[in-house]
C-alpha atoms as a PDB file:
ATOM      1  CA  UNK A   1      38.890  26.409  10.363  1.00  0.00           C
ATOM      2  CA  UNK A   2      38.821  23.481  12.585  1.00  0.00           C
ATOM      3  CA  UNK A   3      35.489  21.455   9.998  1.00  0.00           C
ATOM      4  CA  UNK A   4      37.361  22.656   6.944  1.00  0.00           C
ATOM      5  CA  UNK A   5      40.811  20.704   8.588  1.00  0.00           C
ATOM      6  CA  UNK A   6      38.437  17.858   9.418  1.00  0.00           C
ATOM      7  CA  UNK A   7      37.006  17.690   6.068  1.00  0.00           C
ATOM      8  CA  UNK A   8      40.706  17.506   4.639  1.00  0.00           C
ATOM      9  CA  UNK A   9      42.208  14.800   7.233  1.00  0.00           C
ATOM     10  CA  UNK A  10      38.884  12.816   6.277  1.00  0.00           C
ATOM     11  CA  UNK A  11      38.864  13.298   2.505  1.00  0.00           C
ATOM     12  CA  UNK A  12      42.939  12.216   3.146  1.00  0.00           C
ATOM     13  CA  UNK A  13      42.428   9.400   5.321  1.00  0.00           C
ATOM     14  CA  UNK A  14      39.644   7.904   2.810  1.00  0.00           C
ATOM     15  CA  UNK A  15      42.271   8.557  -0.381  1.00  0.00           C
ATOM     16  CA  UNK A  16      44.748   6.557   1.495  1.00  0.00           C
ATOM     17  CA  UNK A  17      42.334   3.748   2.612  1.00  0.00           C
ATOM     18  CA  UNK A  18      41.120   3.304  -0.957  1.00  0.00           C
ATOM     19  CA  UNK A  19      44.795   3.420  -2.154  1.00  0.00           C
ATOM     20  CA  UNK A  20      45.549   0.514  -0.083  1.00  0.00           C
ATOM     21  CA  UNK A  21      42.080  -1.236  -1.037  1.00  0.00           C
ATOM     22  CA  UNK A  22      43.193  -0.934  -4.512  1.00  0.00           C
ATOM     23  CA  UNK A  23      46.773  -2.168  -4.359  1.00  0.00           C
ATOM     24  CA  UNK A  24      45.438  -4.790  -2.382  1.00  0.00           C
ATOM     25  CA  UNK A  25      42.862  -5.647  -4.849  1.00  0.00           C
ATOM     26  CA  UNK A  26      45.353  -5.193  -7.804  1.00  0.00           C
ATOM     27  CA  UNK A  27      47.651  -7.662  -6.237  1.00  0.00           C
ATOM     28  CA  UNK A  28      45.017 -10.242  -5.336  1.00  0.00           C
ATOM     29  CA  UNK A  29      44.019 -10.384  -9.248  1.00  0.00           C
ATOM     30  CA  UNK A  30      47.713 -10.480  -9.905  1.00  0.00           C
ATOM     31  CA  UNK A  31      48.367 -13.323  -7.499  1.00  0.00           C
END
């Protein structure tokens, strides 16, 4: 239970960091 809640924070934590990257990158080409 505990690697499969793990596996989920990770696999969240990496969506929202690449998110972020992206929006970041989006508005740099913008700008």
């Amino acid at each position: 239970m505990r690697r499969t809640t793990d596996r989920v924070a990770q696999y969240t934590a990496f969506a929202l960091v690449a998110g972020v990257a992206t929006t970041l990158v989006l508005l740099a080409l913008w700008l």
